[in-house]
Protein backbone atom coordinates (compact mmCIF):
# COMPACT_ATOMS: atom_id res chain seq x y z
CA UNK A 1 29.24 44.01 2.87
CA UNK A 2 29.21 41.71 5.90
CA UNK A 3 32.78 40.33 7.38
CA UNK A 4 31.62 36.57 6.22
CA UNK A 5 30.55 37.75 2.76
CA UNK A 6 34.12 39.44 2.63
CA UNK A 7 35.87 36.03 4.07
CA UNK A 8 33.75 33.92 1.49
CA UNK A 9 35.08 36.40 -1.66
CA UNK A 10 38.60 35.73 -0.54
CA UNK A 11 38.59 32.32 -0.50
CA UNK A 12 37.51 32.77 -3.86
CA UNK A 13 40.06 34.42 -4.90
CA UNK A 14 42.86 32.24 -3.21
CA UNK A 15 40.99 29.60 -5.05
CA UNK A 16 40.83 30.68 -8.26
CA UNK A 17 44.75 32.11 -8.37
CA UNK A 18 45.48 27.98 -6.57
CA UNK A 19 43.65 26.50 -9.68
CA UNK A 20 45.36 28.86 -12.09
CA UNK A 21 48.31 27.56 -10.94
CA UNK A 22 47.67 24.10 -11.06
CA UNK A 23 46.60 24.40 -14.63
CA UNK A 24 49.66 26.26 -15.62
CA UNK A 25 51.39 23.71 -13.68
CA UNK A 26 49.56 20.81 -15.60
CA UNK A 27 50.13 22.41 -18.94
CA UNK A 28 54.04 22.73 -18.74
CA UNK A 29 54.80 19.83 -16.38
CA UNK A 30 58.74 20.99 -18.05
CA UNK A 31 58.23 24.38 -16.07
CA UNK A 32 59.06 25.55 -12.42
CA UNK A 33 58.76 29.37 -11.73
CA UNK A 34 60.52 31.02 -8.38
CA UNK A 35 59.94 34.59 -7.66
CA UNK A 36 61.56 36.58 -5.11
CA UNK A 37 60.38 39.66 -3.20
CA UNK A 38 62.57 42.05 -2.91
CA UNK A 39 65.91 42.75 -4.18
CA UNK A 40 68.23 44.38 -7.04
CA UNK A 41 66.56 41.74 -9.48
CA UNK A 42 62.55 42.87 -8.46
CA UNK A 43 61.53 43.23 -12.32
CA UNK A 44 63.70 41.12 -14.07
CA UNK A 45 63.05 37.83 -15.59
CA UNK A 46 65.62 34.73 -16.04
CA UNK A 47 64.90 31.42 -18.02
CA UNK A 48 66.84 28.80 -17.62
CA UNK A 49 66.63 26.02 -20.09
CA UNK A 50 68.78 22.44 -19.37
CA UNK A 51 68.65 19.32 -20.99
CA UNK A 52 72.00 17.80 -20.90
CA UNK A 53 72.55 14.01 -20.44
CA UNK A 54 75.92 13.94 -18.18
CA UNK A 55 77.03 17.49 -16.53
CA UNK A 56 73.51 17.20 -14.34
CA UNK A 57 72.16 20.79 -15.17
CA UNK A 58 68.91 19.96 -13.78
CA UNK A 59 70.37 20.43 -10.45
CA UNK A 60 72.86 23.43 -11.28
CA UNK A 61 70.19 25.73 -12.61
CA UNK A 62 67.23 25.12 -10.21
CA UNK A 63 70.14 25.96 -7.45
CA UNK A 64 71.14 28.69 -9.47
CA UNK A 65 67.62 29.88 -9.81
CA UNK A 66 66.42 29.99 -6.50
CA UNK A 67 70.05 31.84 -4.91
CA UNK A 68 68.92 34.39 -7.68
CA UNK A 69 65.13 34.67 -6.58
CA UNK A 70 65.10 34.60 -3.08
CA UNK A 71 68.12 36.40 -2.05
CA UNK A 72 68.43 39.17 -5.22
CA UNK A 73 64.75 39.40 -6.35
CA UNK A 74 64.66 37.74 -9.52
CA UNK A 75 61.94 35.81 -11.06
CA UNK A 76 63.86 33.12 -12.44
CA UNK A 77 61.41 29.73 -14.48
CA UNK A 78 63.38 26.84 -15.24
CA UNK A 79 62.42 24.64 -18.02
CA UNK A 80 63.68 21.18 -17.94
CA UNK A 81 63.73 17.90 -21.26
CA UNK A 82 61.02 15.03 -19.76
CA UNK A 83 59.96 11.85 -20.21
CA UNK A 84 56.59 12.77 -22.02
CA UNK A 85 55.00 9.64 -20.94
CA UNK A 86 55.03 10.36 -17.78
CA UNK A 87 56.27 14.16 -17.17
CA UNK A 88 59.58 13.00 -15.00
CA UNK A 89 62.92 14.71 -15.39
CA UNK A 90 64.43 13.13 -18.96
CA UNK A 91 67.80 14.86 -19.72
CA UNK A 92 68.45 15.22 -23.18
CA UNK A 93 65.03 14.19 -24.49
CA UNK A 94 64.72 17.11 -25.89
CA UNK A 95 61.19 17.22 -24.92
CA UNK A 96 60.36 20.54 -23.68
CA UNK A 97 57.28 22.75 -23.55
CA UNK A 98 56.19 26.48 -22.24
CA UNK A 99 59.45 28.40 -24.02
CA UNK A 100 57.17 30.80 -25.16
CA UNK A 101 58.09 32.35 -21.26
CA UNK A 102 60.88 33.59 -23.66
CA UNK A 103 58.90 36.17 -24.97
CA UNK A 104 59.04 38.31 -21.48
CA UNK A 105 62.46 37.05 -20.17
CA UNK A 106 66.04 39.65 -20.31
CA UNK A 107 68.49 36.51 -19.98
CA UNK A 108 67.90 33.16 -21.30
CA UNK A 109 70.57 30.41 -19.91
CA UNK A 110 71.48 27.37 -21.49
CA UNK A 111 72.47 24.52 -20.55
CA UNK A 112 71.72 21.41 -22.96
CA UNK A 113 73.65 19.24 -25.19
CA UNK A 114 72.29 17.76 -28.29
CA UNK A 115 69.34 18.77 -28.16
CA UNK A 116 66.32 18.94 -31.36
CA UNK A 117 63.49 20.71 -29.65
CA UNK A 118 60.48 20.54 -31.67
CA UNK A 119 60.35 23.96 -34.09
CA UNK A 120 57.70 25.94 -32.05
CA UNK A 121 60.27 25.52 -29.25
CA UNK A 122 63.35 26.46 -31.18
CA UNK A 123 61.57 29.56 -32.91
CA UNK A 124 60.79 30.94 -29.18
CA UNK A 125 64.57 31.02 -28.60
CA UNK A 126 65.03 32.06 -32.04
CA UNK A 127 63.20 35.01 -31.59
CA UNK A 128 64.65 35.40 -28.15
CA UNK A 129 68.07 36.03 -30.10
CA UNK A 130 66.90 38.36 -32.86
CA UNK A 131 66.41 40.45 -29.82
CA UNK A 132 69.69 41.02 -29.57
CA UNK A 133 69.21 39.83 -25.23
CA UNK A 134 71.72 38.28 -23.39
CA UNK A 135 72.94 34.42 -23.03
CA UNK A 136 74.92 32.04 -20.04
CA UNK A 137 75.79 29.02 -22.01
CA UNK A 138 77.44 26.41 -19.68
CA UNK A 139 79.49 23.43 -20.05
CA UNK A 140 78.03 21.38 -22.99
CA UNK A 141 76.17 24.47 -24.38
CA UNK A 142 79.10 24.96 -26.51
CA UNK A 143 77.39 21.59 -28.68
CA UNK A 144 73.81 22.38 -27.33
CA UNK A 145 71.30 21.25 -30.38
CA UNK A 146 72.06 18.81 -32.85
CA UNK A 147 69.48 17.41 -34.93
CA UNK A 148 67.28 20.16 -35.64
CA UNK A 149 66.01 20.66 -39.50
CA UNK A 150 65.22 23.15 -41.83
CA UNK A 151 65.13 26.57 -40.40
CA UNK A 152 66.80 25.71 -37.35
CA UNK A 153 69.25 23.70 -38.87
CA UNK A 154 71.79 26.13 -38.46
CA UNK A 155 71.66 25.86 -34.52
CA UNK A 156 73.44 22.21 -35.07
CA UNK A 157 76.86 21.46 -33.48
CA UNK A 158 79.27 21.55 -36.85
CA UNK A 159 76.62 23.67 -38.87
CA UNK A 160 78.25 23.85 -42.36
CA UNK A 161 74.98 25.66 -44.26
CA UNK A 162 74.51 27.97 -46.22
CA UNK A 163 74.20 31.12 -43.43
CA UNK A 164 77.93 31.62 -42.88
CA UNK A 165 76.95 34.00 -39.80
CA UNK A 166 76.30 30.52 -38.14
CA UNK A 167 78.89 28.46 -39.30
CA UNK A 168 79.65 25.24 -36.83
CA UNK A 169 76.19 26.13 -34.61
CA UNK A 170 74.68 27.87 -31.76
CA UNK A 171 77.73 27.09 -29.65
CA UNK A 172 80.47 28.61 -32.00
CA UNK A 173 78.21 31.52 -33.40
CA UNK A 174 76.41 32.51 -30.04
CA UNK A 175 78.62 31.16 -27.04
CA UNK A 176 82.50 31.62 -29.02
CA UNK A 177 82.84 28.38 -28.94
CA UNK A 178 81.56 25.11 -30.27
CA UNK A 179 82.52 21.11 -29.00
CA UNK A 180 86.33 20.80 -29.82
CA UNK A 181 86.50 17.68 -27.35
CA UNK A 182 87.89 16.47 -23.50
CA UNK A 183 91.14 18.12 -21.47
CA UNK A 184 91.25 15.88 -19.00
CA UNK A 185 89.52 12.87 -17.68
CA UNK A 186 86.33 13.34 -15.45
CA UNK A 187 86.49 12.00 -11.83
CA UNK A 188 90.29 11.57 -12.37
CA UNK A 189 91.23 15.21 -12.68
CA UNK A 190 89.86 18.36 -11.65
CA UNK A 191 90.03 22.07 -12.55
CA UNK A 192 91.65 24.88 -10.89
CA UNK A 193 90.86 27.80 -12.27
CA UNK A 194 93.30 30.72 -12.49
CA UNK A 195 91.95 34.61 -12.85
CA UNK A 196 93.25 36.39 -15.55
CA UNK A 197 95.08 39.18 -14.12
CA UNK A 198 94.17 41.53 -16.60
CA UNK A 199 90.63 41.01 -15.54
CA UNK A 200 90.40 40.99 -11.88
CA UNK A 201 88.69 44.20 -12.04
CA UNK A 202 85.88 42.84 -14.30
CA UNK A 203 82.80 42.60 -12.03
CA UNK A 204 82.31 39.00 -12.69
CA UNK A 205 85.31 38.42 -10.87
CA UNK A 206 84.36 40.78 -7.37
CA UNK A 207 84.75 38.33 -4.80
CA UNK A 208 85.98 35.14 -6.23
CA UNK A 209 88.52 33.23 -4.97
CA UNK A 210 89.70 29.79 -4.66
CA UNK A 211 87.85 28.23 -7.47
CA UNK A 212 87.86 24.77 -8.10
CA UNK A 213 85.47 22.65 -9.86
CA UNK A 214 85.03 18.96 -10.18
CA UNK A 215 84.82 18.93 -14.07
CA UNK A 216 87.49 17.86 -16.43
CA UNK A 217 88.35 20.39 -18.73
CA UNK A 218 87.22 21.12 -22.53
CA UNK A 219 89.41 22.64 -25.22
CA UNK A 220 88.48 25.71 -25.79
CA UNK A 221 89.92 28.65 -27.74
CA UNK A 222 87.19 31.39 -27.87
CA UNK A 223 86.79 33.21 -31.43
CA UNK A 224 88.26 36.44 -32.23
CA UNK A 225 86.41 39.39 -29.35
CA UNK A 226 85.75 37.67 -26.41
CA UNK A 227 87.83 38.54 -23.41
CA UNK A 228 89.12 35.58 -21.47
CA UNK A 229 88.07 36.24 -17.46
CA UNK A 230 89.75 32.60 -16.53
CA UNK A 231 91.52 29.87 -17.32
CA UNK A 232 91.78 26.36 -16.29
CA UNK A 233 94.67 24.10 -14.84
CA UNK A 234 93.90 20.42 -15.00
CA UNK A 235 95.17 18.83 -11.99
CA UNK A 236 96.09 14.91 -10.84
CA UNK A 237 93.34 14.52 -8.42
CA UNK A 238 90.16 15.89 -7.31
CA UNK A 239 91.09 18.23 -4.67
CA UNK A 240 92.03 22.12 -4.97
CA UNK A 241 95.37 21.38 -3.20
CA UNK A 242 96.52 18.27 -5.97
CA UNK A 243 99.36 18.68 -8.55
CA UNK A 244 98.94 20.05 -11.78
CA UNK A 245 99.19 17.85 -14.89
CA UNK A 246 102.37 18.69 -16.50
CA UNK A 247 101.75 17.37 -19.90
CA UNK A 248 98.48 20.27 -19.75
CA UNK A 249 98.28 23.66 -20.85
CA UNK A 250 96.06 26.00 -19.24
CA UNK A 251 93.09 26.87 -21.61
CA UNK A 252 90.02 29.02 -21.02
CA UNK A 253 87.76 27.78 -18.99
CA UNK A 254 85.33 31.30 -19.08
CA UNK A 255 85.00 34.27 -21.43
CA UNK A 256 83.00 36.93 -22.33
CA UNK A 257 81.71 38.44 -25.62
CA UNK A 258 78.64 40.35 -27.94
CA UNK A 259 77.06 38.15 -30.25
CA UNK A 260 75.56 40.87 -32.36
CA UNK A 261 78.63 43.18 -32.48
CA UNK A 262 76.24 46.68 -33.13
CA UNK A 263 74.55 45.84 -29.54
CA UNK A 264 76.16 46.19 -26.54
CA UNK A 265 73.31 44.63 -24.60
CA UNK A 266 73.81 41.50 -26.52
CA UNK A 267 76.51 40.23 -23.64
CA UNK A 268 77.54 36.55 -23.11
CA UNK A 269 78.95 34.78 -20.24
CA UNK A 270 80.24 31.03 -21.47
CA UNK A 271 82.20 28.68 -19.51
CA UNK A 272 83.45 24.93 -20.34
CA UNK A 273 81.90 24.05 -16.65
CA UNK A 274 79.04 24.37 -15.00
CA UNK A 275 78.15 20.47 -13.48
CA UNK A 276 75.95 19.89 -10.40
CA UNK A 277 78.99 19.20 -8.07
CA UNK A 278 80.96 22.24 -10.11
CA UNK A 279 78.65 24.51 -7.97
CA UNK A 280 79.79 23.45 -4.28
CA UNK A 281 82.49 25.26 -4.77
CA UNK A 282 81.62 29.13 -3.56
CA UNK A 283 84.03 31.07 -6.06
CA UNK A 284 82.24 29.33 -8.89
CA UNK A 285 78.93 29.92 -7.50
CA UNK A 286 79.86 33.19 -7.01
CA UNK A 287 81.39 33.94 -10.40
CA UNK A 288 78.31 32.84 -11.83
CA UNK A 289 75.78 34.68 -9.58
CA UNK A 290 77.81 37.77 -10.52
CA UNK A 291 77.57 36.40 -14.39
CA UNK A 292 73.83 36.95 -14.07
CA UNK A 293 73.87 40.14 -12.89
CA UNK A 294 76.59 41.71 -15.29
CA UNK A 295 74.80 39.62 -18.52
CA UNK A 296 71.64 42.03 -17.49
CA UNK A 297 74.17 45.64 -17.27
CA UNK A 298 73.72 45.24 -13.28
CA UNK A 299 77.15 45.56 -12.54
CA UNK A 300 76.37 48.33 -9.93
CA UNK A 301 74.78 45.45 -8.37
CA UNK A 302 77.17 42.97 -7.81
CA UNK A 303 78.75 43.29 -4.35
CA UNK A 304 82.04 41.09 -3.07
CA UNK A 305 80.07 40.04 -0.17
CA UNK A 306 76.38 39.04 -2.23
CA UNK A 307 74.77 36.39 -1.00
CA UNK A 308 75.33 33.32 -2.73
CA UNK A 309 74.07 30.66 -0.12
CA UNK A 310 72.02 27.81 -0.98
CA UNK A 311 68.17 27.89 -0.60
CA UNK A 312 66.82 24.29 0.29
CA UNK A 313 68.75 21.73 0.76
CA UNK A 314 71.30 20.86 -2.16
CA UNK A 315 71.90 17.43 -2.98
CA UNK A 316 74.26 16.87 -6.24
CA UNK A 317 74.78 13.45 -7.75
CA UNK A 318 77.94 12.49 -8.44
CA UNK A 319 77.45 13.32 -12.65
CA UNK A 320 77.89 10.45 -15.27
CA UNK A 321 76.49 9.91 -18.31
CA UNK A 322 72.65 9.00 -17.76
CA UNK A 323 73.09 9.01 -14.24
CA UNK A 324 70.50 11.42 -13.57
CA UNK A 325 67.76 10.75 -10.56
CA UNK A 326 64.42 9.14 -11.85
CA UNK A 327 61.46 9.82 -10.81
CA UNK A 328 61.21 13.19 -10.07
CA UNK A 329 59.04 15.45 -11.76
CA UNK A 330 59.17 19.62 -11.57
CA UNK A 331 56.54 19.32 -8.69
CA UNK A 332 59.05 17.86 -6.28
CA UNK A 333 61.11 20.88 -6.29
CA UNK A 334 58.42 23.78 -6.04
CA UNK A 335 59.04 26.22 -3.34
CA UNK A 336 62.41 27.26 -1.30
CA UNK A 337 62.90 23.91 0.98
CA UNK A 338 62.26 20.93 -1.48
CA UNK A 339 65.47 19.00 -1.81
CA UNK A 340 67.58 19.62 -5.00
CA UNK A 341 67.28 16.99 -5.98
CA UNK A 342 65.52 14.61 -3.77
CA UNK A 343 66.76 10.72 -3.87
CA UNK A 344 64.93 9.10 -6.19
């Protein structure tokens, strides 16, 4: 076979794997896929799944994603509600397509509020759970579906059906916990959160320190199992240095639990946080790094000192309710050094 035959058969191939993935591109415009080389994570798959209208998870988890692909290994796809006019970033449309990625992933992560997903959606993450895999729920996750009918009724926020197993919804029968309401007022106060000290041998916690996040808190009193790793203290101000609200209690802010108590590998990592500007803060990126890792039995894994720097350029928007960037569709943050997210 001559060199130029050889050159002319790998441009096909190049070819055919570039249209491949502009057709898989085309078919789930909801759908970006990173994939890491090497690392701890090599073999494992994450799906992240947001559609929240205020907390701005469709810039926590793409952030989260790529820390955990290119610097651990993991192939992490994250699955984002559109406008399905026009494929753009819609939080809480609850349009969302390609969950079937389900179906090969070990942790699924959550991060939507209100949602109905149309049923072949909801029985991909349905199925997901009869597995008996693990789940990150953050911030409004604890309310994530509302809505939903028939079968998947039972996934509601306040579920009051007939499967008592599911009583008050995904949030309360998967997470612990299900929408109770607001400690604190956003962009007034903050959240300092304390380590239990009970727990600062859990690996979740190796390495975190200092963490503060820009959220107001949520009450929360986990059900009856989980193990409390943290709890927050609202404070007067938005800095890690300002004065505790006196008239607050501290309540948890993250926990741990099995939601089918005969598996063990059925682990849960919940926490009443979780926003875009949440993550700046490097023990909370950390403690949920390490969340991923310990959700998948990798505690050998997680090291004081893993890397938990951003990849690309991180640009949070100050979250509000609707105040998500328009425009921007999944194609705009392909690859390691797109913006997240750009200004639109």
């Amino acid at each position: 076979m001559s060199s130029r035959f050889k050159n002319v058969v790998r441009l096909m191939v190049v070819f055919a794997f570039a249209v491949n993935g502009a057709v898989a591109n085309a078919a789930h415009p909801n759908r970006v896929v990173w994939e890491g080389d090497e690392g701890p994570g090599k073999g494992k798959h994450i799906v992240f799944i947001s559609g929240d209208h205020e907390y701005r998870g469709e810039e926590s988890l793409p952030a989260l994603a790529r820390i955990l692909a290119k610097h651990h290994g993991f192939k992490c796809s994250f699955f984002v509600t559109t406008d399905p006019k026009d494929g753009t970033f819609k939080p809480g449309s609850s349009h969302i397509t390609g969950l079937e990625a389900l179906k090969t992933a070990d942790l699924m992560v959550v991060f939507t509020r209100f949602q109905a997903f149309k049923d072949d959606q909801m029985q991909h993450i349905d199925d997901y759970l009869a597995t008996g895999k693990p789940v990150i729920g953050l911030r409004t996750s604890t309310h994530g579906f509302n809505g939903l009918k028939g079968k998947f009724a039972k996934y509601n926020e306040g579920y009051k059906g007939d499967e008592k197993e599911w009583m008050a919804g995904f949030g309360e029968a998967i997470l612990g916990e299900h929408w109770v309401g607001h400690y604190g007022r956003n962009h007034r106060q903050s959240s300092r959160l304390q380590l239990e000290n009970d727990q600062l041998d859990h690996p979740i916690l190796r390495g975190v320190k200092d963490v503060h996040t820009q959220c107001g808190g949520y009450n929360a009193h986990p059900r009856e199992g989980s193990i409390i790793l943290a709890k927050g203290q609202i404070l007067n101000g938005m800095k890690f240095a300002d004065p505790p609200d006196p008239n607050k209690e501290i309540l948890p802010v993250v926990w741990i639990r099995h939601y089918k108590a005969d598996n063990p590998k059925s682990r849960v990592f919940a926490t009443t946080q979780g926003a875009s500007e949440d993550i700046l803060n490097e023990g909370f990126r950390r403690m949920l790094v390490n969340a991923h890792f310990w959700c998948l039995g990798m505690d050998d894994a997680i090291k004081a000192d893993n890397d938990v720097s951003f990849v690309g350029p991180y640009n949070p928007v100050t979250f509000n309710f609707g105040g998500y960037r328009k425009g921007v569709k999944t194609a705009d943050i392909e690859g390691w050094d797109t913006p997240i997210l750009g200004k639109k």
